[in-house]
C-alpha atoms as a PDB file:
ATOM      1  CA  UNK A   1     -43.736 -76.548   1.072  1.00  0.00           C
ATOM      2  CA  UNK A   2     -43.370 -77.081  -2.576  1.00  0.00           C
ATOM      3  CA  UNK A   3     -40.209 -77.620  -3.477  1.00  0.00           C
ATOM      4  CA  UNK A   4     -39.863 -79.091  -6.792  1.00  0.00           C
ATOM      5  CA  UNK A   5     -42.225 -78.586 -10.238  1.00  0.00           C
ATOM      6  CA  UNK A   6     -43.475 -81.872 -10.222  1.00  0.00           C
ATOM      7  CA  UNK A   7     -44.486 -81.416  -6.541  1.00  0.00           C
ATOM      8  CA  UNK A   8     -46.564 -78.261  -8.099  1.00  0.00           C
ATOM      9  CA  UNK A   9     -48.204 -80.269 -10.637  1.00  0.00           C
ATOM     10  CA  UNK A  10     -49.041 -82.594  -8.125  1.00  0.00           C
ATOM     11  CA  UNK A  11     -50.944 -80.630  -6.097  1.00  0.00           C
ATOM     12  CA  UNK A  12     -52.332 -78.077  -8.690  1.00  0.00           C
ATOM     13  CA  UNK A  13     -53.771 -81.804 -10.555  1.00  0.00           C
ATOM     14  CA  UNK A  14     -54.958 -83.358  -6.705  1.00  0.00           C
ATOM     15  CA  UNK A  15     -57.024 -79.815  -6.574  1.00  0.00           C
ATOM     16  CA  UNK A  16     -57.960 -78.523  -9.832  1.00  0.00           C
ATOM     17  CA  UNK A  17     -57.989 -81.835 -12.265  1.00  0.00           C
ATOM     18  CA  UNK A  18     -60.349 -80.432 -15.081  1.00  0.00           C
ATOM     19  CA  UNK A  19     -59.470 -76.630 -14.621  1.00  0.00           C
ATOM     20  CA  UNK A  20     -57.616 -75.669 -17.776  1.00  0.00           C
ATOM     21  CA  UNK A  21     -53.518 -75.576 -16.918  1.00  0.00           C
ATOM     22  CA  UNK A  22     -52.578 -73.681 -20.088  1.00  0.00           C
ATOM     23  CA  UNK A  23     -54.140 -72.895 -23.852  1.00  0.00           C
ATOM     24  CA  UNK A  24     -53.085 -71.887 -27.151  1.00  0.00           C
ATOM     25  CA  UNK A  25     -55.285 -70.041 -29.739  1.00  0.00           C
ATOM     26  CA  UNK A  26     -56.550 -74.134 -30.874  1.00  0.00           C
ATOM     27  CA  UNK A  27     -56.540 -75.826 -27.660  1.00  0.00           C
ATOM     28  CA  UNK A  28     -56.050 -75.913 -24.013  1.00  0.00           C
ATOM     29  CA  UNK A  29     -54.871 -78.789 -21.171  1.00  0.00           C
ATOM     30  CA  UNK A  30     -56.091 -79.737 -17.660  1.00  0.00           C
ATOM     31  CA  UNK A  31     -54.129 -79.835 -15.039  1.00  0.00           C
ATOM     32  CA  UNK A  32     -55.119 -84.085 -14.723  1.00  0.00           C
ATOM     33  CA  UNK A  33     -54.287 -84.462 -18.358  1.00  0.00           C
ATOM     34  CA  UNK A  34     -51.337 -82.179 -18.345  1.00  0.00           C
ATOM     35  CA  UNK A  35     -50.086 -84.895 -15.230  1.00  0.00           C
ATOM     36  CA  UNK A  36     -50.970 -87.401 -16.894  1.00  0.00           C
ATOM     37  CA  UNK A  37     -49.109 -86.756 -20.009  1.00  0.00           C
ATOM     38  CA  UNK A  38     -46.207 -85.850 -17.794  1.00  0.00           C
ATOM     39  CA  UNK A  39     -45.853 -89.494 -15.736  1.00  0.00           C
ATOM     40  CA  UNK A  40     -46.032 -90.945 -18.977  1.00  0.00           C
ATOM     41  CA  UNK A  41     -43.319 -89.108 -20.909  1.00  0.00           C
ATOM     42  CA  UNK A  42     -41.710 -89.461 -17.599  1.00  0.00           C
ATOM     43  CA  UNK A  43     -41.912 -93.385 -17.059  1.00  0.00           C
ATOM     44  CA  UNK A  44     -40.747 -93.615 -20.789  1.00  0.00           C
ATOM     45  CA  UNK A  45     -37.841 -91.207 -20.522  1.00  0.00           C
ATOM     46  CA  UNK A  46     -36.683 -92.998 -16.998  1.00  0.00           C
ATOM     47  CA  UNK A  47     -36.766 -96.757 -19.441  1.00  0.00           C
ATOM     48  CA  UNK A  48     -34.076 -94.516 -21.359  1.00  0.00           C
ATOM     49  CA  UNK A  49     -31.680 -92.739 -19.326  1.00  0.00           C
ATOM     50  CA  UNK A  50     -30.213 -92.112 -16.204  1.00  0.00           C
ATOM     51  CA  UNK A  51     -31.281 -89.572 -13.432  1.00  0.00           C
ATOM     52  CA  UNK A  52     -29.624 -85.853 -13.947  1.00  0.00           C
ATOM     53  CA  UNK A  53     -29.207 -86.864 -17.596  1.00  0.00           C
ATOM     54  CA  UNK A  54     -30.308 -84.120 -20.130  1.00  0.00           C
ATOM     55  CA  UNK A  55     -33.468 -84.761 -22.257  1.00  0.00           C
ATOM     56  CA  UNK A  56     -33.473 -83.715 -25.788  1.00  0.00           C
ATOM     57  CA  UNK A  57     -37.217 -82.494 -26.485  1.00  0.00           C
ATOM     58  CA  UNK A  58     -37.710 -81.645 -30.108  1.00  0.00           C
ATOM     59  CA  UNK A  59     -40.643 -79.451 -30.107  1.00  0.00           C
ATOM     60  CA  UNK A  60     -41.982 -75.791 -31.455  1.00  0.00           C
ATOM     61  CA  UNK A  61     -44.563 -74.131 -29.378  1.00  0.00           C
ATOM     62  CA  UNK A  62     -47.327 -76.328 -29.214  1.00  0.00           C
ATOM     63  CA  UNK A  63     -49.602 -77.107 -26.241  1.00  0.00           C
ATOM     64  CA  UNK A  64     -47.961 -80.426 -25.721  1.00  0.00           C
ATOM     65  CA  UNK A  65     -44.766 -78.824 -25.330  1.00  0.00           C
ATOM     66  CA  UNK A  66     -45.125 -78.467 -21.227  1.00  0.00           C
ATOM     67  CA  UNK A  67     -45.777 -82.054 -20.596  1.00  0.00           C
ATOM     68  CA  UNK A  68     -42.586 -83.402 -22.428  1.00  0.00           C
ATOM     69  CA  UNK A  69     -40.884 -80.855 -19.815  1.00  0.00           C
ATOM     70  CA  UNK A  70     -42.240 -81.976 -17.063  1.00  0.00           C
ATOM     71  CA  UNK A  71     -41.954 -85.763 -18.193  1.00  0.00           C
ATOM     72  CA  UNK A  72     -38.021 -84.945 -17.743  1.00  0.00           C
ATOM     73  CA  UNK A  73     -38.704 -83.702 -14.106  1.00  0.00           C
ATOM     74  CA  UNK A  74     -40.904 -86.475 -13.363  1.00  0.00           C
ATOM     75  CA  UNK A  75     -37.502 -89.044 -14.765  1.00  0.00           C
ATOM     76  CA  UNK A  76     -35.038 -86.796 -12.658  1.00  0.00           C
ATOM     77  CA  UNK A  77     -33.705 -85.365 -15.796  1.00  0.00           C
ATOM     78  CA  UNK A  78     -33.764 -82.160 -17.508  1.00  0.00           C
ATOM     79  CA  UNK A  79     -34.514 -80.962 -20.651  1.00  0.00           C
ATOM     80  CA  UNK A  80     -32.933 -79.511 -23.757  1.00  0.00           C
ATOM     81  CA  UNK A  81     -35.316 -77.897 -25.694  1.00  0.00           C
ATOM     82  CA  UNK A  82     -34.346 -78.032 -29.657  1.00  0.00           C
ATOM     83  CA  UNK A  83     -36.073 -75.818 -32.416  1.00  0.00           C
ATOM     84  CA  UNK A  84     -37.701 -77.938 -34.853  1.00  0.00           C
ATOM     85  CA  UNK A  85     -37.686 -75.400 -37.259  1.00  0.00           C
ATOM     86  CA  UNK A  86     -34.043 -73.716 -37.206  1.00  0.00           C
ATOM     87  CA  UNK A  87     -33.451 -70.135 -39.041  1.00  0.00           C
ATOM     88  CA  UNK A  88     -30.474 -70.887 -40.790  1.00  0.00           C
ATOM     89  CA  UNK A  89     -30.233 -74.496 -42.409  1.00  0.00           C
ATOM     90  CA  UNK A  90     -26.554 -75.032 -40.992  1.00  0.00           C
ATOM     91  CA  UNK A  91     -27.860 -75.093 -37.420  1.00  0.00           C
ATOM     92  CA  UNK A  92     -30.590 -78.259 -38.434  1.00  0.00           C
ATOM     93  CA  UNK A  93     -27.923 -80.155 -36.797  1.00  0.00           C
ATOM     94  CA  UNK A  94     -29.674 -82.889 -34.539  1.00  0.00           C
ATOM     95  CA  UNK A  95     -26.819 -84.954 -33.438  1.00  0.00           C
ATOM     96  CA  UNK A  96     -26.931 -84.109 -29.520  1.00  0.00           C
ATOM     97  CA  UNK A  97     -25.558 -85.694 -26.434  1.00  0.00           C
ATOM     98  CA  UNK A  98     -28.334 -86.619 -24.818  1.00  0.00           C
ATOM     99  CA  UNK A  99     -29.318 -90.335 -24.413  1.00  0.00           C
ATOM    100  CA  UNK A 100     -33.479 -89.954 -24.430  1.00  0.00           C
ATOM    101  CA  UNK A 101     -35.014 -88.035 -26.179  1.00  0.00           C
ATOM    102  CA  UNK A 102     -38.835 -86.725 -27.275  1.00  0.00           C
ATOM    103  CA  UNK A 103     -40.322 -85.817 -30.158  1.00  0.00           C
ATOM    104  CA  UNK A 104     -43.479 -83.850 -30.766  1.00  0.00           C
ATOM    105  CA  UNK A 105     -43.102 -82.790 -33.884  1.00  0.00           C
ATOM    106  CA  UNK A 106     -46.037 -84.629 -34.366  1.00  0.00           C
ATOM    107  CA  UNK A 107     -48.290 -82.631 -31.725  1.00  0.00           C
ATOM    108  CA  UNK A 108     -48.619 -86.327 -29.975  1.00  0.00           C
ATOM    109  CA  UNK A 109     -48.754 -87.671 -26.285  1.00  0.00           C
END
């Protein structure tokens, strides 16, 4: 029984490890890359902050996105997504609670 996301990944990447997990119009992600990504934003989010901790993941839509997610799941966190492109410039506010936090503005692992 699957009872967590990370358990899903698991088993989706154990199966399927080349089979595409997701795509955008540019470029898509296997499901062993995709987990891979994840344990690694995971392992560097856990060096940061404490289990049940919120994640502050600074991101648009961009096929990346997912794996800085799941990288919270993997560190017993969760995440707070935050537009990186506001609509009004008074909300641009960064300053957040949360003591880890990603950034893939870049469109980096």
């Amino acid at each position: 029984m699957q009872i967590n996301i990370t358990e899903w990944l698991e088993q989706a990447a154990a199966a399927h490890p080349g089979r595409a997990a997701y795509s955008d119009k540019d470029s898509s992600i296997e499901f062993g890359t995709l987990r891979r990504y994840a344990r690694s934003i995971g392992t560097a989010v856990a060096a940061k902050s404490e289990p049940r901790k919120p994640v502050a993941v600074f991101s648009g839509r961009h096929i990346l996105t997912p794996a800085a997610f799941l990288g919270a799941a993997y560190a017993g966190c969760f995440y707070a997504p935050i537009d990186c492109k506001p609509r009004r410039k008074d909300r641009a506010d960064t300053r957040h609670p949360c003591p880890a936090a990603f950034d893939n503005r870049q469109g980096k692992p």
